[in-house]
C-alpha atoms as a PDB file:
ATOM      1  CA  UNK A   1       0.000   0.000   0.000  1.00  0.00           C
ATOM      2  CA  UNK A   2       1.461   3.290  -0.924  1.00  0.00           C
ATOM      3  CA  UNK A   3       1.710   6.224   1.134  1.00  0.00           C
ATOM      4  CA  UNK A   4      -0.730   8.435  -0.216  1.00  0.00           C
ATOM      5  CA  UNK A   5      -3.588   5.249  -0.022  1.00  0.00           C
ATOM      6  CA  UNK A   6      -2.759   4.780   4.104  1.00  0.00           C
ATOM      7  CA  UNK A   7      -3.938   8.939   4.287  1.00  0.00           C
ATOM      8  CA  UNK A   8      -6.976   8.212   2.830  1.00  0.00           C
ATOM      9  CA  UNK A   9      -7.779   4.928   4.699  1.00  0.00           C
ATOM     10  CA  UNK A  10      -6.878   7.079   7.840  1.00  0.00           C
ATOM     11  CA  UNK A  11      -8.902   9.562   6.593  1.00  0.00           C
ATOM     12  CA  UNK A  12     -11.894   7.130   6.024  1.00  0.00           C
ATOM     13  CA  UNK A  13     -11.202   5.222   9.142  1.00  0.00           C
ATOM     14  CA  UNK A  14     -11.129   8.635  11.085  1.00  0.00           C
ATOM     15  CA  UNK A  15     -14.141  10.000   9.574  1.00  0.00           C
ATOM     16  CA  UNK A  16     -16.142   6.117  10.424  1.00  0.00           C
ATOM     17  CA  UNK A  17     -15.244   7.235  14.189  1.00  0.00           C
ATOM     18  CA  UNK A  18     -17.080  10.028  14.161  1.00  0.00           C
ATOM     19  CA  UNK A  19     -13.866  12.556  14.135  1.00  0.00           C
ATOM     20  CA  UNK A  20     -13.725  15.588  12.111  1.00  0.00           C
ATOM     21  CA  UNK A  21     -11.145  15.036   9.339  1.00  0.00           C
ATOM     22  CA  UNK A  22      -9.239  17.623   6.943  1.00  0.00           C
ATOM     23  CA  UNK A  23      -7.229  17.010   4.148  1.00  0.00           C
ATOM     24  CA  UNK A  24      -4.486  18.808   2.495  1.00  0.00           C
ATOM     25  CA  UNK A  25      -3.338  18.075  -1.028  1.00  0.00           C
ATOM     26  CA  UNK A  26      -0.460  19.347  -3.320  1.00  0.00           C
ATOM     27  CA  UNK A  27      -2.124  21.295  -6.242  1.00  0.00           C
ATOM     28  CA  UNK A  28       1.092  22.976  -7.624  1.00  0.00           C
ATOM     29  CA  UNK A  29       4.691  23.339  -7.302  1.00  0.00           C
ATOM     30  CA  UNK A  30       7.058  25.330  -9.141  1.00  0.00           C
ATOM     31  CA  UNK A  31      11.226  25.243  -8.736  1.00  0.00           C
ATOM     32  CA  UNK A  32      12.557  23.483  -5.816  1.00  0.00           C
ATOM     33  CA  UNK A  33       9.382  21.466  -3.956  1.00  0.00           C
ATOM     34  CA  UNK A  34      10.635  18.710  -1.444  1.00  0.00           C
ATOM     35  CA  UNK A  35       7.289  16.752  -2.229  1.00  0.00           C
ATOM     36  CA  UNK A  36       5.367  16.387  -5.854  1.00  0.00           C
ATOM     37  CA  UNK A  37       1.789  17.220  -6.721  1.00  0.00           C
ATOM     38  CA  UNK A  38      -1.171  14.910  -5.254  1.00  0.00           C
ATOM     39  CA  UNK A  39       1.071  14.532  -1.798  1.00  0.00           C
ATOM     40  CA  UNK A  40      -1.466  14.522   1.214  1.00  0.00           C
ATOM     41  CA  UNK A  41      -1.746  15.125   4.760  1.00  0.00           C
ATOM     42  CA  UNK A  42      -4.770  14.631   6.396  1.00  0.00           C
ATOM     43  CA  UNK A  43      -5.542  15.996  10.237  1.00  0.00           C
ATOM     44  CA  UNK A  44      -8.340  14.776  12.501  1.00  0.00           C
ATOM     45  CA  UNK A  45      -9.706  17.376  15.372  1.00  0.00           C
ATOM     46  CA  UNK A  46      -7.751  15.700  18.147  1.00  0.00           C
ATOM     47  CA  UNK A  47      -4.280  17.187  16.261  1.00  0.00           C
ATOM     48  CA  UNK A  48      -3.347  13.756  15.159  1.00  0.00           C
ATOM     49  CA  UNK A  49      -2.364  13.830  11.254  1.00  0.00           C
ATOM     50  CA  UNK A  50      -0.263  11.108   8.849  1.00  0.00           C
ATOM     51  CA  UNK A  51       0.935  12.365   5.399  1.00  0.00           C
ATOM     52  CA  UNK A  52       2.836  14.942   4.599  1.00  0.00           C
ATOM     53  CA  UNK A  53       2.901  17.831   1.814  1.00  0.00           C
ATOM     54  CA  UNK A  54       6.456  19.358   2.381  1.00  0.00           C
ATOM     55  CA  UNK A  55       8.575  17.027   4.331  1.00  0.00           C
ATOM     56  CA  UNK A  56       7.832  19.207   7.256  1.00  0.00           C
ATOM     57  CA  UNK A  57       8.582  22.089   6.264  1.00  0.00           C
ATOM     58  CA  UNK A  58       5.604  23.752   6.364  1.00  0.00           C
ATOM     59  CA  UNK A  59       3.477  21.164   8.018  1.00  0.00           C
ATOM     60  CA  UNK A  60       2.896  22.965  11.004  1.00  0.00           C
ATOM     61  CA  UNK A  61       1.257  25.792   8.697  1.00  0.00           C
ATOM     62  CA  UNK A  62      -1.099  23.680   7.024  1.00  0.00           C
ATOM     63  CA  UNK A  63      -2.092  21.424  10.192  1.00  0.00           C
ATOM     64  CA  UNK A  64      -3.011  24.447  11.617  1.00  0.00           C
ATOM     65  CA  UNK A  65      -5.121  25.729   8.466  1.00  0.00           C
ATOM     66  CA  UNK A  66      -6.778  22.280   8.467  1.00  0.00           C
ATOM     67  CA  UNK A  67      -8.192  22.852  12.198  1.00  0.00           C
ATOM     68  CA  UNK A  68      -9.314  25.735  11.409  1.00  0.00           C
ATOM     69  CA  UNK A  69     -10.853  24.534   8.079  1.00  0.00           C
ATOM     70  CA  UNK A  70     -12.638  21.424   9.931  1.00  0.00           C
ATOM     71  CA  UNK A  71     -13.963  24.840  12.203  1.00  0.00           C
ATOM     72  CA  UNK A  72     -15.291  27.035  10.144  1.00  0.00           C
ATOM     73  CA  UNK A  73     -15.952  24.581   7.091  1.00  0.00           C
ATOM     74  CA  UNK A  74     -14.508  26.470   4.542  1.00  0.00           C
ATOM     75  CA  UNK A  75     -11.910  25.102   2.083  1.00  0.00           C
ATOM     76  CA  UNK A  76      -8.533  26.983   1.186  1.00  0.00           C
ATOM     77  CA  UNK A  77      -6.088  27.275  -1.139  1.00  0.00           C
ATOM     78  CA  UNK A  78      -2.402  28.076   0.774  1.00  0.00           C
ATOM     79  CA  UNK A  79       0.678  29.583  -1.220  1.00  0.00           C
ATOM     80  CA  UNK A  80       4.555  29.013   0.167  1.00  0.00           C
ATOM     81  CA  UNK A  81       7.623  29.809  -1.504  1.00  0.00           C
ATOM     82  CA  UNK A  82      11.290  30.800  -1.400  1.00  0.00           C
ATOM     83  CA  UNK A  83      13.070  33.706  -4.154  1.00  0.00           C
ATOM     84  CA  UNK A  84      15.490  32.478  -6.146  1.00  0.00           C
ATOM     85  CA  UNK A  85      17.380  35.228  -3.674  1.00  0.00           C
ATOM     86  CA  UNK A  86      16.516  33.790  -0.696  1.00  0.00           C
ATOM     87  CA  UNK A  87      17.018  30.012  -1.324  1.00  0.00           C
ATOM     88  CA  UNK A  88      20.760  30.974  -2.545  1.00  0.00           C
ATOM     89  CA  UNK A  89      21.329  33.168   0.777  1.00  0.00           C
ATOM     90  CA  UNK A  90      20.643  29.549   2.566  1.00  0.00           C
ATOM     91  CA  UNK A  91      22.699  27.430   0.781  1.00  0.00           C
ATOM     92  CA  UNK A  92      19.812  26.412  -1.969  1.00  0.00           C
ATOM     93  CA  UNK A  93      20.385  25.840  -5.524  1.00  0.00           C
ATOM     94  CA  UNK A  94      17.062  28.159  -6.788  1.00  0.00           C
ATOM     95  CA  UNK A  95      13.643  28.689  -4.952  1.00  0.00           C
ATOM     96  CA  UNK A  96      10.205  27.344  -5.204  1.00  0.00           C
ATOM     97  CA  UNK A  97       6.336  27.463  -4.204  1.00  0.00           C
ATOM     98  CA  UNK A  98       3.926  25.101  -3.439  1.00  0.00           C
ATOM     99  CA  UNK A  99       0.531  25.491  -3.315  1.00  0.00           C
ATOM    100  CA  UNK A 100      -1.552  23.029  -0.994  1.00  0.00           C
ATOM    101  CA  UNK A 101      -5.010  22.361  -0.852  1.00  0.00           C
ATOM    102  CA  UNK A 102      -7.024  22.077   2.473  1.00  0.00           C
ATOM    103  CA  UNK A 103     -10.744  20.771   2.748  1.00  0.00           C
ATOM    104  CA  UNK A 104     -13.065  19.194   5.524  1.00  0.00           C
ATOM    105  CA  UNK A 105     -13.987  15.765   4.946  1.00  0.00           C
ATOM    106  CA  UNK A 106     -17.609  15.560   5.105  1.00  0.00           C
END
């Protein structure tokens, strides 16, 4: 079973226990993106969460935008990236963005 299939039985299984259940997917990257498109997280209300969308770089980001999206209900669409500038200033060949995803699981 691949990575991306245990987040959505976890997702399912979550859901079947009556938690409330986000998920965050990949949509986009552009230059230097430590995960590809269709990566997934998902996040249940107690905090717990399997997956990831950036190798943890920004996971604690989107976590948090999934609690609040299992809240309020509302889906979003979140934008992180590094200039070309800023990635060389750290030791990084070029930049990048990644754009993730983040629904409740109804």
């Amino acid at each position: 079973m691949s990575g991306e299939q245990d987040v959505l039985i976890t997702a399912r299984d979550w859901r079947h226990e009556g938690r409330d259940v986000a998920l965050a997917t990949v949509i986009s990257t552009w230059g230097s993106a430590p995960r590809p498109v269709g990566s997934q997280l998902v996040v249940n209300n107690d905090g717990q969460f399997l997956g990831s969308v950036s190798g943890g770089c920004i996971e604690g980001a989107v976590i948090q935008e999934a609690m609040e999206s299992m809240a309020d209900g509302k889906p979003r669409t979140l934008e992180f990236g590094v200039s070309d500038d800023q990635a060389w200033e750290v030791g990084l060949a070029c930049g990048g963005t990644i754009k993730v995803f983040v629904e409740r699981l109804d």
